[in-house]
N, C-alpha and C. Protein backbone atom coordinates (compact mmCIF):
# COMPACT_ATOMS: atom_id res chain seq x y z
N UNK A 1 20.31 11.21 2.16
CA UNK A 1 18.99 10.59 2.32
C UNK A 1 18.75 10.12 3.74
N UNK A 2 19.52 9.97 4.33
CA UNK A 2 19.27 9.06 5.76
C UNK A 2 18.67 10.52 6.49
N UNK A 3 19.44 11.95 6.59
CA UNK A 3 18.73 12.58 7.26
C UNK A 3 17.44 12.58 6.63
N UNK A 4 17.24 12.59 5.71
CA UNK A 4 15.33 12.66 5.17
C UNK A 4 14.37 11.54 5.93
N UNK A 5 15.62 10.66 6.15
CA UNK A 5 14.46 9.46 6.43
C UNK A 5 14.26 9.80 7.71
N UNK A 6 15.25 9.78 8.70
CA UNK A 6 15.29 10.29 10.15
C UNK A 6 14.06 11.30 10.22
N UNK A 7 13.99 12.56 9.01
CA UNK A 7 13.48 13.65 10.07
C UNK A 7 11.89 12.92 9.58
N UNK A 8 11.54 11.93 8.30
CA UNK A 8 10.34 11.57 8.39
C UNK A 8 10.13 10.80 9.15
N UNK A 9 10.96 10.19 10.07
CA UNK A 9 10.47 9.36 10.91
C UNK A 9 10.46 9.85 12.29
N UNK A 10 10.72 11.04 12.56
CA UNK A 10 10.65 12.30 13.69
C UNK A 10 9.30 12.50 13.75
N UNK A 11 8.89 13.01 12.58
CA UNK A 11 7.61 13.27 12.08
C UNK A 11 6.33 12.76 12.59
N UNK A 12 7.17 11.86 11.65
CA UNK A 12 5.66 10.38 11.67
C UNK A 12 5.58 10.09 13.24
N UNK A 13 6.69 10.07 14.13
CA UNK A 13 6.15 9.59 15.25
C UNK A 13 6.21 10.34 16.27
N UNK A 14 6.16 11.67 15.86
CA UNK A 14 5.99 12.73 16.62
C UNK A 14 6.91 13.46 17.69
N UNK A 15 8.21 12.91 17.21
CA UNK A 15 9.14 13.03 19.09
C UNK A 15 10.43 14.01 18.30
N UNK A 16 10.71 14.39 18.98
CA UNK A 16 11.93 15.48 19.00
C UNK A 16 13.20 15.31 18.77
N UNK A 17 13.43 13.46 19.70
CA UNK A 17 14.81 13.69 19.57
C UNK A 17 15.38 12.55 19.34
N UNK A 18 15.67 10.92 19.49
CA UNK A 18 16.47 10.19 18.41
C UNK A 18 15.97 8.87 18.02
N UNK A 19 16.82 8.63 17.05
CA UNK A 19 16.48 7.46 16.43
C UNK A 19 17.64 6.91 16.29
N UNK A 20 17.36 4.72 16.39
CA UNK A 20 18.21 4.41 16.52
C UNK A 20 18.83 3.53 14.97
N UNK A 21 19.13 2.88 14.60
CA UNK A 21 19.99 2.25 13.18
C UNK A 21 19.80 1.13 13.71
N UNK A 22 19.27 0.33 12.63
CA UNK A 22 18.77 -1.71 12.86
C UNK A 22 20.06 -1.78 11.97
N UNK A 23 20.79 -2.70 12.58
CA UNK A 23 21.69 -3.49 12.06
C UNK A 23 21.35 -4.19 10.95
N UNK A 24 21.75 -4.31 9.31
CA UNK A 24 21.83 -5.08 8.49
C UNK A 24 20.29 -4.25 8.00
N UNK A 25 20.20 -3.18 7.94
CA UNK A 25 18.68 -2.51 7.82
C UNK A 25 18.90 -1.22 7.37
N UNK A 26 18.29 -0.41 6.15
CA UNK A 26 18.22 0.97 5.74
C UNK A 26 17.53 1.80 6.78
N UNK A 27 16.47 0.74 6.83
CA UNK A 27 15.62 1.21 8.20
C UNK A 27 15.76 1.71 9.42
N UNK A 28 15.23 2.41 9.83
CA UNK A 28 15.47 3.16 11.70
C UNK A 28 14.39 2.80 12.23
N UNK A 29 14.79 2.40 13.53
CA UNK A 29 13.51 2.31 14.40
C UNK A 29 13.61 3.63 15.66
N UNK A 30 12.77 3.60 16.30
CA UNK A 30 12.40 4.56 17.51
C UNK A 30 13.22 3.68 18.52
N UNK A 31 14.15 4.74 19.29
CA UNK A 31 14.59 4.30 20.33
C UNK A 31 13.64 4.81 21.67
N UNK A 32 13.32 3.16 22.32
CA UNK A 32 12.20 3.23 23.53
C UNK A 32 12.34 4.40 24.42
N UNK A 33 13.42 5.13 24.44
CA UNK A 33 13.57 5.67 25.91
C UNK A 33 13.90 7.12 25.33
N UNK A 34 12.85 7.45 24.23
CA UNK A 34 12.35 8.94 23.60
C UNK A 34 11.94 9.96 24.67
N UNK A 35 12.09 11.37 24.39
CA UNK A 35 11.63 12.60 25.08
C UNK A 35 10.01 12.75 24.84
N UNK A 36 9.66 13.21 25.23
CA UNK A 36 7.89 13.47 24.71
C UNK A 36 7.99 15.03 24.34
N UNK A 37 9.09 15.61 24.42
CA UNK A 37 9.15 17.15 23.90
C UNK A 37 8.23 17.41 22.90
N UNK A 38 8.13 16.47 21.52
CA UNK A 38 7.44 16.56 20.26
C UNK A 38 6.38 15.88 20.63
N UNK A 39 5.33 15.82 21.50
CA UNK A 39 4.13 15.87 21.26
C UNK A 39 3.16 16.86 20.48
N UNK A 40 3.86 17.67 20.55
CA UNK A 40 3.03 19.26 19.49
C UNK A 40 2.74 18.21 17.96
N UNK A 41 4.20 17.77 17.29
CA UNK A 41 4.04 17.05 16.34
C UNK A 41 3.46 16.10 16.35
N UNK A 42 3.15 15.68 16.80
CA UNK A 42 1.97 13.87 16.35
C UNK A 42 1.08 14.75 16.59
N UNK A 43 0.17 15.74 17.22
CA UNK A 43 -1.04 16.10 16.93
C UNK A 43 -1.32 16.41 15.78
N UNK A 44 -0.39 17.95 15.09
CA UNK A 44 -0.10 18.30 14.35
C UNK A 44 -0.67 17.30 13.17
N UNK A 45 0.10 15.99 12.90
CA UNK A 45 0.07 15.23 11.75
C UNK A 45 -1.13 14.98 12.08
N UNK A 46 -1.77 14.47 13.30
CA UNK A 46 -3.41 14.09 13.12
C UNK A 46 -4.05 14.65 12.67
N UNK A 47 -3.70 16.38 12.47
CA UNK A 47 -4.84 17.17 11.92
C UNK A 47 -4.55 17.67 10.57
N UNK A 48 -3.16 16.55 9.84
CA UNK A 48 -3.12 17.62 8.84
C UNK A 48 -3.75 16.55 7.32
N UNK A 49 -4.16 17.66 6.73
CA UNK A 49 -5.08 17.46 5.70
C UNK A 49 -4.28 17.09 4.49
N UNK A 50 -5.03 15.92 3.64
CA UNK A 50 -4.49 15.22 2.40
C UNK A 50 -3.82 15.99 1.54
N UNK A 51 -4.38 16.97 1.24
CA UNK A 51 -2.99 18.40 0.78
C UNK A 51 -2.11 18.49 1.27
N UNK A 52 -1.78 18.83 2.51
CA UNK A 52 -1.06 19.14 3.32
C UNK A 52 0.07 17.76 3.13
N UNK A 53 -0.35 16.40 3.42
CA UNK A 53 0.14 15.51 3.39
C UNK A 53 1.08 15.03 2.15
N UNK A 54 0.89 15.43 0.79
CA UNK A 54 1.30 15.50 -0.37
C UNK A 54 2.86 16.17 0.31
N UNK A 55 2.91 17.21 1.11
CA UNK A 55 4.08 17.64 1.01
C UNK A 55 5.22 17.48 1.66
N UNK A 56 4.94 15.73 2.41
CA UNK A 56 5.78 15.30 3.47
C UNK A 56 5.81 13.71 3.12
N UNK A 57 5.55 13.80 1.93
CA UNK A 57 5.87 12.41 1.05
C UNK A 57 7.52 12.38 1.06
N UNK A 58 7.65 10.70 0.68
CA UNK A 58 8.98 10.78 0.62
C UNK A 58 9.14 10.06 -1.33
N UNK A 59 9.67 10.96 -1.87
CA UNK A 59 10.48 10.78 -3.43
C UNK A 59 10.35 8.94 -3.32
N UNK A 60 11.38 8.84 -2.42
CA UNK A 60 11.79 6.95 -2.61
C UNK A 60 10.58 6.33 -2.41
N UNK A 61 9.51 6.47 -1.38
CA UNK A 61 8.48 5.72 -0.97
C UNK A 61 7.31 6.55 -2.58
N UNK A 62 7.37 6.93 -2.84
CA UNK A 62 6.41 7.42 -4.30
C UNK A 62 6.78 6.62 -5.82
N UNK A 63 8.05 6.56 -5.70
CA UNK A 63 8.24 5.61 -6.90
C UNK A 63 8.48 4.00 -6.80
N UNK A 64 8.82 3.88 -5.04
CA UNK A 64 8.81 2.26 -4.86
C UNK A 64 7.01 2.08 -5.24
N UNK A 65 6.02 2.71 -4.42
CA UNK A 65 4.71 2.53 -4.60
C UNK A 65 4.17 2.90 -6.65
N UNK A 66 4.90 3.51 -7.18
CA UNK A 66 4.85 3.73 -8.63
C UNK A 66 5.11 2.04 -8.83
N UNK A 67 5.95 1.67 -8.61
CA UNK A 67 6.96 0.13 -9.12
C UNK A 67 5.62 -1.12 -8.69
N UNK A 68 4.82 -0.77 -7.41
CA UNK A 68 4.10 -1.38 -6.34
C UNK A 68 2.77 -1.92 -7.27
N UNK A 69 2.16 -0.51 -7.84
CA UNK A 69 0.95 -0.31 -8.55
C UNK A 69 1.12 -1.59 -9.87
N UNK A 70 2.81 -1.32 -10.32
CA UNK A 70 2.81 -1.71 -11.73
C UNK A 70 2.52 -3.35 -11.53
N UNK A 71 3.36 -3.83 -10.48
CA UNK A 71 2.74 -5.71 -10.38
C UNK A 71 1.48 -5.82 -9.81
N UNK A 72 1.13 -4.73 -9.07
CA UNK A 72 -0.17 -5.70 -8.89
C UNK A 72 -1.09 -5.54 -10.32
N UNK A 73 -1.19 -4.64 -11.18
CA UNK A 73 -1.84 -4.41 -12.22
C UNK A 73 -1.44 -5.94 -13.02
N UNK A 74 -0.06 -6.32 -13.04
CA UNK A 74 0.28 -6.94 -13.93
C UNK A 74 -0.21 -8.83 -13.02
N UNK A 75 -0.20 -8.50 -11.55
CA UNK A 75 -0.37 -9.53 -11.07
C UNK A 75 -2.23 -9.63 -11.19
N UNK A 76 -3.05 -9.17 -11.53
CA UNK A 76 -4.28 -9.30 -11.62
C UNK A 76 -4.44 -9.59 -12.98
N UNK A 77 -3.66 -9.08 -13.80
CA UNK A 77 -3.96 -9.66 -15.00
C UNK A 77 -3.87 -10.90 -15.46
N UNK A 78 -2.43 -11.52 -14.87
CA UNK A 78 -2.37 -13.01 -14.84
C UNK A 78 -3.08 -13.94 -13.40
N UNK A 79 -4.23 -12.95 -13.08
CA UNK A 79 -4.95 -13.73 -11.95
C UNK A 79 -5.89 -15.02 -12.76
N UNK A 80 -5.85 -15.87 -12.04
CA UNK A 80 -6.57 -17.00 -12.36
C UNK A 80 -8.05 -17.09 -11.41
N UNK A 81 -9.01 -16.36 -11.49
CA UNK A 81 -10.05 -16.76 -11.03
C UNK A 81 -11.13 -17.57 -11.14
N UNK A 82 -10.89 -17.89 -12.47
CA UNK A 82 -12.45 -19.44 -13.00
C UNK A 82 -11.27 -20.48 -13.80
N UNK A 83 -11.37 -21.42 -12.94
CA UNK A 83 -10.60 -22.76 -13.61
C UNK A 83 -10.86 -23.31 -14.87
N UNK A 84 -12.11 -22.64 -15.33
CA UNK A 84 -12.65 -23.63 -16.49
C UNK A 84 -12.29 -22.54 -18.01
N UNK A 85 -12.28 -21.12 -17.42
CA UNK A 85 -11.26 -19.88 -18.68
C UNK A 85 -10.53 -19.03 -18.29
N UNK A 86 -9.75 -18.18 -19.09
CA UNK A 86 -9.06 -17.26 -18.64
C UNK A 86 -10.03 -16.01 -18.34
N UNK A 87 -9.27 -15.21 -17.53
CA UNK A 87 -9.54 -13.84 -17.04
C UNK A 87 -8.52 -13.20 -16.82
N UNK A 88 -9.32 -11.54 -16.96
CA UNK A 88 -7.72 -10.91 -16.92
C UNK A 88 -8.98 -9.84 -16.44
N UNK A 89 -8.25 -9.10 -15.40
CA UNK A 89 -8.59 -8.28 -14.40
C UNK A 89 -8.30 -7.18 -14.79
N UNK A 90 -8.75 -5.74 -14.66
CA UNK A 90 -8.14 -4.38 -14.75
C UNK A 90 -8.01 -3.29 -13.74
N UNK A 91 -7.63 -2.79 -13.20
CA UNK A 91 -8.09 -1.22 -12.46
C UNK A 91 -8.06 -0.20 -13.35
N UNK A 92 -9.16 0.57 -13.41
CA UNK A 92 -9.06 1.61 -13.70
C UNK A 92 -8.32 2.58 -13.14
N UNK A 93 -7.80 3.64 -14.46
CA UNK A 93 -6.73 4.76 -13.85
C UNK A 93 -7.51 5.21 -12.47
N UNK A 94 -8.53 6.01 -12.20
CA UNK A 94 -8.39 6.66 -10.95
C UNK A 94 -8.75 5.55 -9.69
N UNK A 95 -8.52 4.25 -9.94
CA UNK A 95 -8.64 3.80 -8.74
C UNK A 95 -7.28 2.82 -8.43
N UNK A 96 -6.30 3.19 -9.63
CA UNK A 96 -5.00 2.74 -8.91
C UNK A 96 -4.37 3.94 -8.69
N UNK A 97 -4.76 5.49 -8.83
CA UNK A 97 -3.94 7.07 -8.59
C UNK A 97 -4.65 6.60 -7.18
N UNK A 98 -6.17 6.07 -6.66
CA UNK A 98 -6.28 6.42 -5.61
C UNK A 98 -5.93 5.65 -4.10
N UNK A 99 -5.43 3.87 -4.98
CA UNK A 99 -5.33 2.87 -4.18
C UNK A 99 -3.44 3.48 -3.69
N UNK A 100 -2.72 4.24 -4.85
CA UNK A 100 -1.80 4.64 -4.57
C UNK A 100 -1.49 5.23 -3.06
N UNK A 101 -2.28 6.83 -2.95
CA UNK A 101 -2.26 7.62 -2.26
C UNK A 101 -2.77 7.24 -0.68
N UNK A 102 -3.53 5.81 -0.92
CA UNK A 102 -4.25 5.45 0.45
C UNK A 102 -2.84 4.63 0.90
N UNK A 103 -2.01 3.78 0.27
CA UNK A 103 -0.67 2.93 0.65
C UNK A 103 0.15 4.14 1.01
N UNK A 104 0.56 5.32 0.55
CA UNK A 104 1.58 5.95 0.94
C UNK A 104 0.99 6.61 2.32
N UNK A 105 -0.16 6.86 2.38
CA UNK A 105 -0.92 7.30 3.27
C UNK A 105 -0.23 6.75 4.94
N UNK A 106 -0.85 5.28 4.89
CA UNK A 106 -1.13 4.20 5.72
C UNK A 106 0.58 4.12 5.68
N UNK A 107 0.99 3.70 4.58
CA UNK A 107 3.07 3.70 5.52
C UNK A 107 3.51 4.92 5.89
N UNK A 108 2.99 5.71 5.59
CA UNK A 108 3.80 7.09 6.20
C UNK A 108 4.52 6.88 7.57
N UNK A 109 3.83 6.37 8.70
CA UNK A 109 4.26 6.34 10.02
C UNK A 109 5.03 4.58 10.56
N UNK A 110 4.65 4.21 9.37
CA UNK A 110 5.53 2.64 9.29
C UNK A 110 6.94 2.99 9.20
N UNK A 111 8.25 2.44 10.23
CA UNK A 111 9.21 2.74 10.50
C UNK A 111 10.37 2.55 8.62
N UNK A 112 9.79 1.67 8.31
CA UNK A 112 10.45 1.43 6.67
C UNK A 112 9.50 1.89 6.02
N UNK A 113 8.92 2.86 5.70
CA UNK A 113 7.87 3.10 5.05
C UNK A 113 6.95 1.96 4.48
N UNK A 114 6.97 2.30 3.32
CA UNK A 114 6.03 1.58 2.24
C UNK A 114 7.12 0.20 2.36
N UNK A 115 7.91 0.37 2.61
CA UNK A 115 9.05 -1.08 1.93
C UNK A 115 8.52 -2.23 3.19
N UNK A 116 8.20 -1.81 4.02
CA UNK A 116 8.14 -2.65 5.25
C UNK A 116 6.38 -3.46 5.12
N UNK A 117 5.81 -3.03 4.08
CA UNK A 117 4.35 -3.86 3.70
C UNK A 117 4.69 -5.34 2.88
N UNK A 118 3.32 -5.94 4.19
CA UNK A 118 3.38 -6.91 3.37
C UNK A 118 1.03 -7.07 2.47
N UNK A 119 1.65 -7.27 1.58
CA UNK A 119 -0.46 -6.77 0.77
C UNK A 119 -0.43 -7.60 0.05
N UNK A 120 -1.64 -8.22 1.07
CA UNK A 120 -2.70 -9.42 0.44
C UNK A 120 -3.36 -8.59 -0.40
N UNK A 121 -3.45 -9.25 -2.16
CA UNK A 121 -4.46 -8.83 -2.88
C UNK A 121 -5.57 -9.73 -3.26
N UNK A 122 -6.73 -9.55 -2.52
CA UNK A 122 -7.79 -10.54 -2.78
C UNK A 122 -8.76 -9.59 -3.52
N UNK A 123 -9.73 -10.34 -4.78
CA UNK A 123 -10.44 -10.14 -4.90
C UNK A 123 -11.70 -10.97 -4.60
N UNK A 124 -12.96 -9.45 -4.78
CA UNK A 124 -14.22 -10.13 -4.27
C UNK A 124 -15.56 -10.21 -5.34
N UNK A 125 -15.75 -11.48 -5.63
CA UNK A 125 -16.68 -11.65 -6.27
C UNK A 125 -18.04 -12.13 -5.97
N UNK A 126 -19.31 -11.80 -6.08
CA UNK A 126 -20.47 -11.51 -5.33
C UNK A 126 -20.03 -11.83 -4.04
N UNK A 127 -20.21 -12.66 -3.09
CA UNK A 127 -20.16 -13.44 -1.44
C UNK A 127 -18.83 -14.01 -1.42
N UNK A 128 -18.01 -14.15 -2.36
CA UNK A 128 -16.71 -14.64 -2.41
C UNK A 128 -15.76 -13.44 -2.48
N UNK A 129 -14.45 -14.41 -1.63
CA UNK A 129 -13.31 -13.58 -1.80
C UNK A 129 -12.16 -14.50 -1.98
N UNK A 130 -11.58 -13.96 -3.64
CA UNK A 130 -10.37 -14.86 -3.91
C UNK A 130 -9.35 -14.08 -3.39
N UNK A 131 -7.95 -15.11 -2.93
CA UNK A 131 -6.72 -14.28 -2.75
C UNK A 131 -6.08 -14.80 -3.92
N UNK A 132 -5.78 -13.76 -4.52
CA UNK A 132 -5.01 -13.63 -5.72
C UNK A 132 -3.44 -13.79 -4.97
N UNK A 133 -2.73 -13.02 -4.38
CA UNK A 133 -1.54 -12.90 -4.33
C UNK A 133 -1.27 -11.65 -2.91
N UNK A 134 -0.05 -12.78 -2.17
CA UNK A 134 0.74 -11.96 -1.30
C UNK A 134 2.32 -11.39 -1.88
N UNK A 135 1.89 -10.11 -1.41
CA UNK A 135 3.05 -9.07 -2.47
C UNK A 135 3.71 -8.70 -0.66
N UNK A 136 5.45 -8.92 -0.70
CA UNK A 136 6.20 -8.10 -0.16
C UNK A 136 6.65 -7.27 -0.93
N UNK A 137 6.84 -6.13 -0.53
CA UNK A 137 6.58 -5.03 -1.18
C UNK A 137 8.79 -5.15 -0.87
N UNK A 138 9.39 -5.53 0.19
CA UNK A 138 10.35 -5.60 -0.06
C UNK A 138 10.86 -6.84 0.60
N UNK A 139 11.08 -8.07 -0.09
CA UNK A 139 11.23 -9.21 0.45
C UNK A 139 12.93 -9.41 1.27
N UNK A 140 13.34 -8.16 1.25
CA UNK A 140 14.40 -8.56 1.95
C UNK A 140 14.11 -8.17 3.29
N UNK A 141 12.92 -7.30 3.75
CA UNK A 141 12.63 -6.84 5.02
C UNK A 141 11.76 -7.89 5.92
N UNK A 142 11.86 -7.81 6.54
CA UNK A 142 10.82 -8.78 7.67
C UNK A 142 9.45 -7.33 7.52
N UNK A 143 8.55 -7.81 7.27
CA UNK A 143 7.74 -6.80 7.00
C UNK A 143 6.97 -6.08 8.40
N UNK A 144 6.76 -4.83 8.32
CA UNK A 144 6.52 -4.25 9.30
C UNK A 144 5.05 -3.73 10.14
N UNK A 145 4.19 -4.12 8.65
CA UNK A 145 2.18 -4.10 8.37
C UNK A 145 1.93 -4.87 7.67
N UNK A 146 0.85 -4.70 7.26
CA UNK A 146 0.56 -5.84 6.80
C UNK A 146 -1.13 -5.22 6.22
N UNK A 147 -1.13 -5.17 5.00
CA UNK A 147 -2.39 -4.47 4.07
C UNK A 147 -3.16 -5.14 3.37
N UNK A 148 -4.25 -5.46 3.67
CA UNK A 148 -4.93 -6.63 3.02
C UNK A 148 -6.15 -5.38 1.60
N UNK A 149 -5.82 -5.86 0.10
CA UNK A 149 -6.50 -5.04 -0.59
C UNK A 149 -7.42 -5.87 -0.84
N UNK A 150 -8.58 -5.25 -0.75
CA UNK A 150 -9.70 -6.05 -1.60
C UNK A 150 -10.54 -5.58 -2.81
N UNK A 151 -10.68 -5.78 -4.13
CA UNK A 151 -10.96 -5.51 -4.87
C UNK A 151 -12.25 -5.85 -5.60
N UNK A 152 -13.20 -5.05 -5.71
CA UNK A 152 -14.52 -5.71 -6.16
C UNK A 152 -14.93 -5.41 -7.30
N UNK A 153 -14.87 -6.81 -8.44
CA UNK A 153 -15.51 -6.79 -9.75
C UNK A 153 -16.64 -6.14 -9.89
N UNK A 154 -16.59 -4.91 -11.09
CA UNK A 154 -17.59 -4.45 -11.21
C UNK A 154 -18.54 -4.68 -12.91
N UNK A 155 -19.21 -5.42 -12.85
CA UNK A 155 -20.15 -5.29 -13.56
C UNK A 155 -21.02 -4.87 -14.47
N UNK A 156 -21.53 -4.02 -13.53
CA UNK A 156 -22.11 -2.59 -14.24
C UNK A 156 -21.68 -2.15 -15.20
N UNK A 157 -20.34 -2.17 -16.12
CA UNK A 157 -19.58 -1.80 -17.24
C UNK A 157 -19.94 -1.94 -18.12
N UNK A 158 -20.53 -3.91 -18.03
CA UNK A 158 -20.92 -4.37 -19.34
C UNK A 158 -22.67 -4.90 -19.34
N UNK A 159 -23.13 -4.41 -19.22
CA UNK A 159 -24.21 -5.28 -18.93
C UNK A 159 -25.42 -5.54 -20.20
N UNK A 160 -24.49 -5.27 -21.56
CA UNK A 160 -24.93 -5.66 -22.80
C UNK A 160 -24.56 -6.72 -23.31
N UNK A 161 -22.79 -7.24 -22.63
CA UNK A 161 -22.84 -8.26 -23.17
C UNK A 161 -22.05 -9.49 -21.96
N UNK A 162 -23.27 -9.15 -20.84
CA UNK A 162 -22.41 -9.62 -19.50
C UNK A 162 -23.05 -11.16 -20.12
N UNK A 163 -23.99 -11.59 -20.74
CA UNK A 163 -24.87 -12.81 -20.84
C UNK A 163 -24.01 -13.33 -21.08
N UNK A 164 -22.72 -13.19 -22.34
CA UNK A 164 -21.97 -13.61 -23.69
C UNK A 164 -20.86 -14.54 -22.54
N UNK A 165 -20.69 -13.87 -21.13
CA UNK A 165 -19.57 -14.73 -20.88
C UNK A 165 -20.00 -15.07 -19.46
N UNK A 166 -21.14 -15.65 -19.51
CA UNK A 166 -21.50 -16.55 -17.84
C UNK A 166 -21.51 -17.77 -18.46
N UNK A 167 -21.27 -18.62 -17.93
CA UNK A 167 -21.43 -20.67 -18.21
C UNK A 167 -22.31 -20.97 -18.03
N UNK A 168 -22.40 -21.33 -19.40
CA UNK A 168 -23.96 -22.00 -20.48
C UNK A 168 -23.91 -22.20 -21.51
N UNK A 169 -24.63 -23.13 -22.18
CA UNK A 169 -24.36 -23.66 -23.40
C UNK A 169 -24.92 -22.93 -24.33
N UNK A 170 -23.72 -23.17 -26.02
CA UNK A 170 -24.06 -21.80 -26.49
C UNK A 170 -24.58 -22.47 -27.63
């Protein structure tokens, strides 16, 4: 696995030739005093297309972000947004397949991949924005980005029986 990670991190940052090993770290960083030989590659990745991109995923960073999806689902559900009742939050399937693919996206070129995020999940309700919860995605890392999600209640779903649960006397 370490060569996998190396050559994705060749990749991701476009250079030819080495990388160095962080002490007490799975992680590699770029050693400063790189060749520019692989400039061909960082263009390359600028131009390559979300298909294309599917095929330079990494296995480990797809199921840590599988593991990623599952708390925040579970962390919105036990979100507390109105003090006075409960709520419980949902994503729909295609907008956690798609909140997925935008995180693996965005760490691709992050030196720890996905593990090195740290994601604020706030949600936004009309002019407001609650923060629900800061997720290290791996709390043993000093995190390396930093992803702020914002999520906006939608409405429109129910609007037969949106009356039944606004505050007012019944």
């Amino acid at each position: 696995t370490e060569r996998r990670r190396a050559g994705r991190l060749e990749a991701a940052a476009g250079i030819g030739g080495r990388t160095a090993r962080l002490e007490n770290s799975d992680c590699e960083s770029l050693d400063s005093s790189l060749s520019s030989e692989g400039g061909d590659a960082q263009e390359y990745l600028d131009e390559v297309s979300l298909p294309d991109f599917d095929l330079l995923n990494d296995p480990e960073d797809e199921l840590l972000c599988a593991n990623l999806m599952k708390l925040i689902q579970v962390t919105l559900n036990k979100a507390k947004l109105y003090s006075n009742r409960p709520s419980r939050l949902c994503m729909p399937n295609e907008l956690i397949t798609q909140v997925s693919k935008e995180l693996l996206h965005l760490a691709y070129r992050e030196p720890c991949g996905l593990r090195g995020a740290l994601i604020d999940l706030c949600v936004e309700q009309g002019k407001a924005c609650h923060s629900v919860e800061q997720i290290a995605v791996d709390p043993s890392l000093v995190p390396t980005f930093q992803l702020t999600l914002v999520l906006r209640l939608d409405s429109r779903l129910w609007p037969k029986i949106q009356g039944l649960f606004s505050s007012g006397s019944a």
